[in-house]
Protein backbone atom coordinates (compact mmCIF):
# COMPACT_ATOMS: atom_id res chain seq x y z
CA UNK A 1 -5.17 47.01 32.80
CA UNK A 2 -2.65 44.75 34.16
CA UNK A 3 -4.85 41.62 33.70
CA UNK A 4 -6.14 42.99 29.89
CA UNK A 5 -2.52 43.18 29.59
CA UNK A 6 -1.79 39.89 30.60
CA UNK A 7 -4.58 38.53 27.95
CA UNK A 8 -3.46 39.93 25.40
CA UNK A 9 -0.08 38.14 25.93
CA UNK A 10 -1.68 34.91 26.21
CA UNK A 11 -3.10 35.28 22.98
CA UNK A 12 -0.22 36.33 21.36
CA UNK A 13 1.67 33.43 22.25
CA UNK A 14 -1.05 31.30 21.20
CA UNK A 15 0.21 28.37 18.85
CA UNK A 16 -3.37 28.16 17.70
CA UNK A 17 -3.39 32.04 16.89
CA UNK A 18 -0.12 31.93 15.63
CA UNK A 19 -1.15 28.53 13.29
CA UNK A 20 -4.41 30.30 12.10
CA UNK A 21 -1.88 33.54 11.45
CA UNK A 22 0.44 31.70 9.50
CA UNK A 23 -2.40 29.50 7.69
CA UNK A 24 -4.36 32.45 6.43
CA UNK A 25 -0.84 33.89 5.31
CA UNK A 26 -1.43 31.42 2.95
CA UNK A 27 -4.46 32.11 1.85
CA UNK A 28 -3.56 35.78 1.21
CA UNK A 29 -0.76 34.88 -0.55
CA UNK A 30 -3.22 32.51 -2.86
CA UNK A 31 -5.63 34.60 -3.08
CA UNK A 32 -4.01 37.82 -4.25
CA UNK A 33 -1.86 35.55 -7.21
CA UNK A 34 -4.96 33.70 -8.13
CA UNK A 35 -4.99 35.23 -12.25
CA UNK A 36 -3.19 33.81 -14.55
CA UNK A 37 -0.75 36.62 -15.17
CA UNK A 38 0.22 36.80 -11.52
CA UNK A 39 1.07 33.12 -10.50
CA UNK A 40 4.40 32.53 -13.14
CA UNK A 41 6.05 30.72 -10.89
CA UNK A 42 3.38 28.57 -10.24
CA UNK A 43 2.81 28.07 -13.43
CA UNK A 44 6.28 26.98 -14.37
CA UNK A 45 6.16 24.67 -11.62
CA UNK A 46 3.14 23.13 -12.59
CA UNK A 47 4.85 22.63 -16.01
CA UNK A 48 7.82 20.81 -14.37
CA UNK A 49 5.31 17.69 -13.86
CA UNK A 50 3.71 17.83 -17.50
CA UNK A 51 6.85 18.30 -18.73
CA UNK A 52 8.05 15.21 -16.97
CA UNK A 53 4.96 13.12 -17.96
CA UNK A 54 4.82 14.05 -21.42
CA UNK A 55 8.94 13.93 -21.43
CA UNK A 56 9.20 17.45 -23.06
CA UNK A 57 12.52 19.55 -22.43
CA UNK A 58 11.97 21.03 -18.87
CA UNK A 59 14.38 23.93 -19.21
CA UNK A 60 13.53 25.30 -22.58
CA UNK A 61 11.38 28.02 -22.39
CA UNK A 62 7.50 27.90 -23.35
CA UNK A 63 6.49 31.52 -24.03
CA UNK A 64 2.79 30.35 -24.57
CA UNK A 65 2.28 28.89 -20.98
CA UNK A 66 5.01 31.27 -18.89
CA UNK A 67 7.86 33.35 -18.97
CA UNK A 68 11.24 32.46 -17.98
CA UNK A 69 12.59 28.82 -17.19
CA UNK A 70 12.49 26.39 -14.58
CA UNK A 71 15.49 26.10 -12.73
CA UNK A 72 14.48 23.51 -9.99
CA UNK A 73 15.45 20.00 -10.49
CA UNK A 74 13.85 16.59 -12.67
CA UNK A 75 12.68 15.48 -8.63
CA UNK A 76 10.75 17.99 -8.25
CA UNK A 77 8.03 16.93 -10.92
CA UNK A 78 6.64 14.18 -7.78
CA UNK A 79 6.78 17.06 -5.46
CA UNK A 80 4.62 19.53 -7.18
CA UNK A 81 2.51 16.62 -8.56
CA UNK A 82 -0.37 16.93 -6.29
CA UNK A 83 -0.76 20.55 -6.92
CA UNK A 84 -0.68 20.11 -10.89
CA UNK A 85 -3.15 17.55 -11.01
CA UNK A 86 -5.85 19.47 -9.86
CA UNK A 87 -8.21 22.87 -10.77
CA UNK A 88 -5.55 25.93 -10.81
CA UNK A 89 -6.93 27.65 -8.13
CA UNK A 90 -7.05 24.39 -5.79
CA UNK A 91 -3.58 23.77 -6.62
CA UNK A 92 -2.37 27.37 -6.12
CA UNK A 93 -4.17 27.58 -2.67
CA UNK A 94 -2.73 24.26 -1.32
CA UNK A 95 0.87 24.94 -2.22
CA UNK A 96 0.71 28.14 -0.99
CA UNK A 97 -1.01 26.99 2.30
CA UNK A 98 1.17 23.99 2.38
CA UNK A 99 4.30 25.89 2.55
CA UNK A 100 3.76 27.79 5.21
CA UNK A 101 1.83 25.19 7.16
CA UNK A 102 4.93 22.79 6.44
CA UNK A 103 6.91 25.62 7.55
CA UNK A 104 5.26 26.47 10.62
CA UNK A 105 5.67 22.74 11.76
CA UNK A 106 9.41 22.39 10.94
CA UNK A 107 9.32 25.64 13.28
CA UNK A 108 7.73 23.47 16.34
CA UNK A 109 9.47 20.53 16.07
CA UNK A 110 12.78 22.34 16.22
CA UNK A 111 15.03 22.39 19.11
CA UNK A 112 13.70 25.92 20.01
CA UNK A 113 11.72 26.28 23.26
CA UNK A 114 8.49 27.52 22.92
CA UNK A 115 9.09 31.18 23.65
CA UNK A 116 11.76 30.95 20.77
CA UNK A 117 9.42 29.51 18.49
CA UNK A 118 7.01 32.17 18.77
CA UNK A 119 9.62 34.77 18.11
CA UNK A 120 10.54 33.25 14.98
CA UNK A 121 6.56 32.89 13.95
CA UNK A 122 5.98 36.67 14.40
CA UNK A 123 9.24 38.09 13.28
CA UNK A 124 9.02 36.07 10.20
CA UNK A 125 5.47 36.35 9.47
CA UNK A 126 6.07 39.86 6.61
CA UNK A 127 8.88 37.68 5.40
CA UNK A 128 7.14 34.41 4.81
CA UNK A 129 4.01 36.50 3.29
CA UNK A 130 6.75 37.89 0.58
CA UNK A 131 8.21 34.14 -0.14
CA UNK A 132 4.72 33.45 -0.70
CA UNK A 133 3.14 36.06 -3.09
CA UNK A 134 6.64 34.48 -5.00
CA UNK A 135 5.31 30.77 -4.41
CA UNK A 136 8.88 29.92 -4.21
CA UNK A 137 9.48 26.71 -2.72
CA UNK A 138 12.40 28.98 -0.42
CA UNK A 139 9.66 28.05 2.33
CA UNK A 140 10.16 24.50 2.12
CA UNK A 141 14.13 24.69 2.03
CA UNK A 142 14.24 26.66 5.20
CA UNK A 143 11.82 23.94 7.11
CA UNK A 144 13.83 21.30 5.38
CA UNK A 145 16.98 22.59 7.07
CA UNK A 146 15.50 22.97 10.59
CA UNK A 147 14.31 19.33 9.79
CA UNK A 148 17.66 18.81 9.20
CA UNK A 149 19.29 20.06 12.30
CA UNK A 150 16.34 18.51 14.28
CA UNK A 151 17.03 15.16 13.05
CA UNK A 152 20.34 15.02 13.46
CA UNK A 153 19.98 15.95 17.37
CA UNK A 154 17.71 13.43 17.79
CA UNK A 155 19.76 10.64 16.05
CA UNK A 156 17.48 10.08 12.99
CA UNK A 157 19.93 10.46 10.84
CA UNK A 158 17.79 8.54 7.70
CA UNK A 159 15.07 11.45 8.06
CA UNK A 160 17.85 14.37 8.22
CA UNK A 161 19.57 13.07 4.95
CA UNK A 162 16.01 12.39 3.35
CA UNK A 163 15.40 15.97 4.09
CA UNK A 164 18.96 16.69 2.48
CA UNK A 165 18.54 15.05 -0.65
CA UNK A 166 15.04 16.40 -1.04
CA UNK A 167 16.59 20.06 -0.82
CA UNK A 168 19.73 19.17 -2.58
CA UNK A 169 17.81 17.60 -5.94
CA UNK A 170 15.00 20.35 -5.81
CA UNK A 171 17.14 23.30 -5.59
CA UNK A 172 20.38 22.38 -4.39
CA UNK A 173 20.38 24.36 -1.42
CA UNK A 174 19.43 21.08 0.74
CA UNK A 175 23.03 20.14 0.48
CA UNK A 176 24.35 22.85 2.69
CA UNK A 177 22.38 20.39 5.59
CA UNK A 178 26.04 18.90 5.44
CA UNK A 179 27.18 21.43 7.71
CA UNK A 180 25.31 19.14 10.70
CA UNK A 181 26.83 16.00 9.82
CA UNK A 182 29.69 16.59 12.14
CA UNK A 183 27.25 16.53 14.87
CA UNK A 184 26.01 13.20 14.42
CA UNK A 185 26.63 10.28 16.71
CA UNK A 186 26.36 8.02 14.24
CA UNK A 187 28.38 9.29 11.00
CA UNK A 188 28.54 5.91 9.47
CA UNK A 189 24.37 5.74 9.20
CA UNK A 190 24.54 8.64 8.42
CA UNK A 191 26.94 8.52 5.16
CA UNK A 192 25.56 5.35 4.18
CA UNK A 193 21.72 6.84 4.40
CA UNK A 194 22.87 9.83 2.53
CA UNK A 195 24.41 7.51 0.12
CA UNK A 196 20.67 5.80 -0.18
CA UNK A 197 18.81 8.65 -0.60
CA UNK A 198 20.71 9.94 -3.44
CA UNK A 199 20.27 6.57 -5.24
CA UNK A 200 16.80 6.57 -4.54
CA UNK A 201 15.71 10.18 -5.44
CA UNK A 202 17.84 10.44 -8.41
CA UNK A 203 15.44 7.92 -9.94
CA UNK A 204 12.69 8.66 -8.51
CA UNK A 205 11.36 10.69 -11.01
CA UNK A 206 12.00 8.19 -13.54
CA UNK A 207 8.47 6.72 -12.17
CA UNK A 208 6.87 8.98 -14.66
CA UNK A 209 8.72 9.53 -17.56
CA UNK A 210 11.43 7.24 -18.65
CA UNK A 211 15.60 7.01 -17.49
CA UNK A 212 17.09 7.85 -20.63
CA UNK A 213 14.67 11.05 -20.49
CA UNK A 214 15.68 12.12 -16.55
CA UNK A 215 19.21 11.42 -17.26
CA UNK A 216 19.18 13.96 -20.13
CA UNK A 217 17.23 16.62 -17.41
CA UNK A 218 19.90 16.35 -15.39
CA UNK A 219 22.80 17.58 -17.85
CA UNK A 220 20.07 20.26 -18.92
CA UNK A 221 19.60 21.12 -15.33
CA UNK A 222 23.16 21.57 -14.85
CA UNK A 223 24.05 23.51 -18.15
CA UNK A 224 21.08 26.09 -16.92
CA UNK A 225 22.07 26.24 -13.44
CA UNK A 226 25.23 27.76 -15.13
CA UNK A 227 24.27 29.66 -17.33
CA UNK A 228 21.75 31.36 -14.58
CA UNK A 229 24.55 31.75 -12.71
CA UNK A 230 26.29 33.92 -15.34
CA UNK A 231 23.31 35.78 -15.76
CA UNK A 232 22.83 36.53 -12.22
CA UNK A 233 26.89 37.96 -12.05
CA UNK A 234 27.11 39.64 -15.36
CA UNK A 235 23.05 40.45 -16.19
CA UNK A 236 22.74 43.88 -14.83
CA UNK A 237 22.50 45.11 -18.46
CA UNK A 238 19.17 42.62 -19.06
CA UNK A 239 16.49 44.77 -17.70
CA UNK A 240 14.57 44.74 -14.61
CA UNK A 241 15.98 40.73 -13.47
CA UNK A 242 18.97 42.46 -13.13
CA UNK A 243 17.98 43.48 -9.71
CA UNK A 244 15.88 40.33 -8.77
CA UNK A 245 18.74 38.00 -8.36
CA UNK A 246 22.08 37.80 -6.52
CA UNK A 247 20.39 39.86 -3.57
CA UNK A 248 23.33 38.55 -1.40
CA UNK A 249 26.59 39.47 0.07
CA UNK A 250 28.10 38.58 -3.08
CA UNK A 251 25.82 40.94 -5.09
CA UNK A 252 26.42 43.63 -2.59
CA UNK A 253 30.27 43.36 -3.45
CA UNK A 254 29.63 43.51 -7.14
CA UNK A 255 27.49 45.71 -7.91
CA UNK A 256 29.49 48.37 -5.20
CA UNK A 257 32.65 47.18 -7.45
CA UNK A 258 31.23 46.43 -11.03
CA UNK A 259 34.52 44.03 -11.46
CA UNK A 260 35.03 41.19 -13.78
CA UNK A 261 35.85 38.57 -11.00
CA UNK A 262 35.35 34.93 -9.93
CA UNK A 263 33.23 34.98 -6.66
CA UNK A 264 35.54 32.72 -5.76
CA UNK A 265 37.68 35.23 -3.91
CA UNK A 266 34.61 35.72 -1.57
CA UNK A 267 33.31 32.49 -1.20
CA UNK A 268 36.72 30.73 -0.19
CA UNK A 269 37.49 33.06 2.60
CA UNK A 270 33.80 33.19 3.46
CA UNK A 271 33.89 29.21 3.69
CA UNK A 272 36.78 29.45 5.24
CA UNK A 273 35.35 31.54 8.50
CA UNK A 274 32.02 29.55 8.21
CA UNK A 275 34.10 26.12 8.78
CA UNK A 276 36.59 28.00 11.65
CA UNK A 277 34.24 27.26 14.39
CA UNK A 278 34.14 23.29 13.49
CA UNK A 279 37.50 23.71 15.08
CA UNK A 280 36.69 24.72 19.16
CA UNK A 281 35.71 20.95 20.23
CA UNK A 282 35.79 22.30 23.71
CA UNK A 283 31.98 23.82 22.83
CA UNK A 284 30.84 20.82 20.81
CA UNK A 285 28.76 19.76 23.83
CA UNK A 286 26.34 22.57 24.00
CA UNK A 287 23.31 22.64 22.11
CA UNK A 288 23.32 26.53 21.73
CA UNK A 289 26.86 25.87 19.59
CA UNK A 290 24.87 23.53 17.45
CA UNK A 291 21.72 26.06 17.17
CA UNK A 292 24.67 29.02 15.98
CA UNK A 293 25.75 26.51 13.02
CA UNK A 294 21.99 26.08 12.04
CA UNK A 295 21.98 30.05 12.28
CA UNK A 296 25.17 29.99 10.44
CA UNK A 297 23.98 27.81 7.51
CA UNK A 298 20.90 29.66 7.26
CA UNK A 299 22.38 33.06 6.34
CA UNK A 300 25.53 31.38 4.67
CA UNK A 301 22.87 29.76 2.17
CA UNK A 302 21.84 33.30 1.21
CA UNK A 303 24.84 35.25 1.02
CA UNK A 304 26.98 33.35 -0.80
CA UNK A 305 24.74 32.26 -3.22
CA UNK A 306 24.48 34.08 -6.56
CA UNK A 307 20.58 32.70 -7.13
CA UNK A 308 19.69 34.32 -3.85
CA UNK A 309 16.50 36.47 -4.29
CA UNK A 310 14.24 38.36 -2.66
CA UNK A 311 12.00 35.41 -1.34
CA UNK A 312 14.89 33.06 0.11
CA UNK A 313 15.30 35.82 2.64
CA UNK A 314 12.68 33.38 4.87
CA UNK A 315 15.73 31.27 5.33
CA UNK A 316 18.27 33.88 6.37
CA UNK A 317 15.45 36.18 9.13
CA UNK A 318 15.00 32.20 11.17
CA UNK A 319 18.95 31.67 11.24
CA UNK A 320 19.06 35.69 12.56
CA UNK A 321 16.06 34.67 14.88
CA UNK A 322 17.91 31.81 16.17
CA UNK A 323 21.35 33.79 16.45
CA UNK A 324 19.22 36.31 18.61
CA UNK A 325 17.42 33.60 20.61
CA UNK A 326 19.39 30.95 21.53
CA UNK A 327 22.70 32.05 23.20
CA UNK A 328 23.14 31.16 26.82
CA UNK A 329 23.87 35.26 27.55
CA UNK A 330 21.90 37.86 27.18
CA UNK A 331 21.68 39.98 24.32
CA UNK A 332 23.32 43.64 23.97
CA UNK A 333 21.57 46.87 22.60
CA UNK A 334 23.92 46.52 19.81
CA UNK A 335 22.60 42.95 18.98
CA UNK A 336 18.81 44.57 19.24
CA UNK A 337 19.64 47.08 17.13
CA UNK A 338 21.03 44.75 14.40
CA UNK A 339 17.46 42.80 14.41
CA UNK A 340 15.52 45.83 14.50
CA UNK A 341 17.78 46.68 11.32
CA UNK A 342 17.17 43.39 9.57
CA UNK A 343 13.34 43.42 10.20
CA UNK A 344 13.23 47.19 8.42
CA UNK A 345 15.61 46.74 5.47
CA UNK A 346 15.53 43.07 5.03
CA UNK A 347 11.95 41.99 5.78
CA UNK A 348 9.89 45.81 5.13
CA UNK A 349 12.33 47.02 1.95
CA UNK A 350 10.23 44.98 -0.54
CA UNK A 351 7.01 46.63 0.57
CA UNK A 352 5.05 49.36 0.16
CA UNK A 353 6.44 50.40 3.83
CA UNK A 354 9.44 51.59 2.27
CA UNK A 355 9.35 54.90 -0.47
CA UNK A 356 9.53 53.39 -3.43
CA UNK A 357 11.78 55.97 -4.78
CA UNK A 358 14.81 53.95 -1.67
CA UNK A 359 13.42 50.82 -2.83
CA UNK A 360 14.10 51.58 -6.34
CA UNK A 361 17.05 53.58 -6.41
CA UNK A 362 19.43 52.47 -3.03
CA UNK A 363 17.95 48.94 -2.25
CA UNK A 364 17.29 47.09 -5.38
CA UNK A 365 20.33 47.86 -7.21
CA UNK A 366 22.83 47.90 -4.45
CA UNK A 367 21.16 44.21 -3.40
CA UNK A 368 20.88 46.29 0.75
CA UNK A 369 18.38 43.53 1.45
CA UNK A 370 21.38 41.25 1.88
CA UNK A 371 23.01 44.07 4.57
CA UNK A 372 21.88 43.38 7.77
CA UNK A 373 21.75 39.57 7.24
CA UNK A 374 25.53 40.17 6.40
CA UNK A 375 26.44 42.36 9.72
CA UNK A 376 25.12 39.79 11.15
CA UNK A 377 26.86 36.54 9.99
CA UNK A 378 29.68 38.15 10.80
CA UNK A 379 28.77 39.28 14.29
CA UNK A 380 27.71 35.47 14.77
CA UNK A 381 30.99 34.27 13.34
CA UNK A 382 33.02 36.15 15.74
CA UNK A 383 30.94 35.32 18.59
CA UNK A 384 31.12 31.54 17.74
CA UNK A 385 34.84 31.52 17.66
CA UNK A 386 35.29 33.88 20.88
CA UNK A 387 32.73 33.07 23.44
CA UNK A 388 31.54 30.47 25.64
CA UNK A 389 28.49 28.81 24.77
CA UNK A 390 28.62 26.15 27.62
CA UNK A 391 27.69 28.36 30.08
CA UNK A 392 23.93 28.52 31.07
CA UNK A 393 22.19 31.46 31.60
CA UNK A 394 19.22 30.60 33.69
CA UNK A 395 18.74 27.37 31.30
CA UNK A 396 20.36 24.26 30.73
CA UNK A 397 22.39 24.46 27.77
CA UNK A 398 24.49 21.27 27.52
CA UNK A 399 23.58 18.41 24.98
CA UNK A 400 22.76 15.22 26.49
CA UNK A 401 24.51 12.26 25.12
């Protein structure tokens, strides 16, 4: 028993069963939004590229080849390229596979041990299957920040703000990858790369269409990305997307209050605590400091963003994983508890798991997904401006300069 035991184990922590696991998440995920009438998303990205060749609007809507609008960015016509070019069902199957493969390897080239890597693969594996029945690219953002991070502890500060600009002119959530530039050793690469990129990428899609056409996608882009963002606060009235977006902290406080207010009064004071930490220089020399601003950023993305949905939750359950994982103390019942909590409601609520009659009625319209991701942030917060993460425990936790 002890020895079956003991096999078992092995092959759980497997990074060639947990690769094939994550890989045929993929395929799933493909497989099941193969038709037509189940891919939209894909479909609209697809149309970001032919829109961009052809240099048709890219955020007016086209009723006869999807619903809704694109709302990701001119540069990301070259990025889903590859996966328009080809037979629909190729194209679906690779980006789906892609994303969690590219996932998956932002994952093991992190600053995680190994036994925290594998915690992240299976806790996250029912929340990466969700992004992907979506085919959101909210896969790709959270390996882009975990790039992020990675690069900046190992000085390559041209690949972090490549992965930066990527996330910040696809979707704009690349940009909160900021956060880590305080823990570079070389800030002055590392402002001038950023600088670079931006150049670069900004006409980078220009390759295919013309400048005077991007140029115009870019005010478009903006003057959706605001009016989405009205929708998202005021749109409860506008059918079932009412309760699709703003899953957040910020959607939790609304829809509780139904006020007419600027999220501004959450955002600054949430900022605020997020950027309180930046201030104990006394812990700047341990890596598990660094990790908690990674787990920070990851959950800050989410909750204080208004476009949050259901599928960017990918982002928010690694930054709890690496909250739980990489502290040099070890973890209460309490801070079990709050996991167990954000694996049920965060990860299981959008399933059949959960009654749908919860789902429907508590979860959904009171955005609860966001909950436990919240408690937690805030437990983090506290922690990273009360307790000592220079101290090992059993493992050496100091960053080597």
């Amino acid at each position: 028993m002890r020895r079956h035991k003991q096999n078992i184990l092995l092959w759980a922590t497997d990074h060639r069963v947990l690769l094939g696991l994550w890989l045929l998440l993929g395929v799933i995920a493909a497989l099941t939004k193969l038709p037509l009438h189940r891919c939209n998303n894909f479909l609209i990205f697809k149309g970001v590229f032919w829109h961009a060749l052809h240099q048709t609007p890219m955020y007016a809507p086209y009723p006869a080849e999807y619903y809704d609008v694109n709302h990701y960015g001119p540069l990301f016509s070259l990025i889903i390229a590859p996966f328009a070019v080809v037979p629909h069902w190729l194209g679906l199957l690779a980006w789906c596979v892609g994303l969690s493969l590219f996932c998956f390897w932002a994952v093991s080239k992190s600053t995680l041990t190994r036994r925290q890597q594998v915690f992240i693969y299976w806790f996250c594996a029912h929340e990466l299957l969700t992004a992907l029945f979506m085919q959101q690219f909210n896969v790709g953002i959270a390996a882009m920040l975990l790039l992020t991070f990675y690069c900046v502890e190992k000085e390559k500060d041209w690949l972090a703000t490549l992965c930066i600009v990527l996330g910040m002119y696809i979707k704009l959530y690349g940009i909160v990858g900021l956060a880590f530039f305080f823990f570079s050793r070389h800030k002055g690469r590392f402002a001038l790369s950023f600088f670079v990129w931006s150049i670069m990428l900004f006409v980078a899609p220009m390759l295919i269409s013309s400048p005077a056409y991007i140029i115009e996608q870019y005010k478009d882009w903006y003057i959706e990305l605001v009016h989405k963002n009205a929708v998202n606060n005021f749109g409860y009235g506008e059918g079932i997307r009412s309760n699709l977006t703003n899953i957040s902290l910020l959607g939790i406080v609304r829809r509780i209050t139904l006020g007419s207010y600027s999220d501004l009064w959450l955002i600054i004071p949430g900022l605020m605590l997020f950027c309180a930490p930046y201030l104990r220089l006394d812990q700047w020399r341990s890596l598990s400091f660094h990790q908690m601003f990674l787990a920070s950023t990851m959950m800050f993305m989410c909750l204080f963003s208004t476009g949050t949905e259901s599928s960017g939750y990918i982002t928010a359950l690694i930054g709890c994983c690496v909250w739980y994982c990489c502290v040099p103390w070890k973890r209460s019942r309490l801070d079990i508890s709050l996991m167990v909590f954000a694996f049920i409601l965060t990860s299981l609520s959008p399933s059949d798991l959960v009654p749908a009659w919860i789902r429907n009625e508590w979860i959904k319209p009171f955005a609860l997904k966001a909950l436990p991701v919240s408690i937690i942030w805030f437990k983090l917060s506290y922690e990273m401006l009360t307790r000592n993460y220079t101290q090992g425990y059993g493992t050496e936790n100091i960053r080597r300069h």
